[in-house]
Protein backbone atom coordinates (compact mmCIF):
# COMPACT_ATOMS: atom_id res chain seq x y z
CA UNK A 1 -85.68 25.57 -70.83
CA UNK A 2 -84.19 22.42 -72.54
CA UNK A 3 -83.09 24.81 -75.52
CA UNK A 4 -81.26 26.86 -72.66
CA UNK A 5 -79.24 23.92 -71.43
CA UNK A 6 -78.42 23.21 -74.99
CA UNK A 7 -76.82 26.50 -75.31
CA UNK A 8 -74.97 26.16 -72.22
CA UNK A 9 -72.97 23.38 -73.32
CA UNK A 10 -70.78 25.45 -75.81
CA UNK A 11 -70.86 28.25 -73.74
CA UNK A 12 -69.08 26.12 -71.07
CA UNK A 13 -67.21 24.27 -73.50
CA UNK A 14 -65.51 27.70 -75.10
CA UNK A 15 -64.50 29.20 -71.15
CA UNK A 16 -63.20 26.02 -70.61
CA UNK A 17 -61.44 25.90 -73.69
CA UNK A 18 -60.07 29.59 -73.04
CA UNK A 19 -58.94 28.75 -69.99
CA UNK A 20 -57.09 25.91 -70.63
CA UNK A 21 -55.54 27.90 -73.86
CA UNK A 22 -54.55 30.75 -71.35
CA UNK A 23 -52.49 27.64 -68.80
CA UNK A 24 -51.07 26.43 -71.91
CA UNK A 25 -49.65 29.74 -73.00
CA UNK A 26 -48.78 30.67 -69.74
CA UNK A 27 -45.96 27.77 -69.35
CA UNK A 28 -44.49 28.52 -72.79
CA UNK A 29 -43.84 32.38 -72.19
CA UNK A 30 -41.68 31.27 -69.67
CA UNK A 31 -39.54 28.70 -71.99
CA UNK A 32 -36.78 30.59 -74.22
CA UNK A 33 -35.80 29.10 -77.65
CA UNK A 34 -32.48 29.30 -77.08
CA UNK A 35 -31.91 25.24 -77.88
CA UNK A 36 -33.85 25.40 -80.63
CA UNK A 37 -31.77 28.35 -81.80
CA UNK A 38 -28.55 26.49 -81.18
CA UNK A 39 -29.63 23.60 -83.21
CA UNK A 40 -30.90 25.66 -86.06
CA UNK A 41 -27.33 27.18 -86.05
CA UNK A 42 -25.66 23.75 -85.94
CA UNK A 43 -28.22 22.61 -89.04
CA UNK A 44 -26.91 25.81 -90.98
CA UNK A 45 -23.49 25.57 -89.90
CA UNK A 46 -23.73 21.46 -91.72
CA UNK A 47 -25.28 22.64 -94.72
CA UNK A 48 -22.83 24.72 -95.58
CA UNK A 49 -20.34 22.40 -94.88
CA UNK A 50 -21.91 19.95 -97.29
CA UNK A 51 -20.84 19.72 -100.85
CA UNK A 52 -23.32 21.62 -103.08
CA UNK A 53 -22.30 21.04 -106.75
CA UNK A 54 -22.75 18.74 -109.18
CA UNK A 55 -18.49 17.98 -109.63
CA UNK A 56 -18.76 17.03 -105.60
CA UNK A 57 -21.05 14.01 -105.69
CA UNK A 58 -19.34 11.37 -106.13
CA UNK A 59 -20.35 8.80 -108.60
CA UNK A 60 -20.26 4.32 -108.75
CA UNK A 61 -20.85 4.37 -112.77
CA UNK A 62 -17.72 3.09 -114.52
């Protein structure tokens, strides 16, 4: 019987664990990545603003 119990405790571990990974899911669905969108955009949109080359940096040595 004690080996029983012993087995119970992952079982009940896992549908809690299930459970909890099913609320958790549940509140993201309902979340759009739109602002993460726009912020990727804005990241690109710097980037390529930025100077790329090696003629652009500008250098201190006399």
């Amino acid at each position: 019987m004690g080996a029983l119990i012993w087995l119970l405790i992952p079982f009940v571990a896992a549908v809690a664990a299930g459970l909890w990974g099913s609320w958790a899911n549940r509140t993201r669905r309902m979340r759009s990545d739109g602002p993460e969108l726009d912020g990727y955009a804005r990241f690109r949109a710097a980037m390529e603003k930025s100077p790329s080359g090696p003629d652009d940096r500008v250098t201190t040595a006399p």
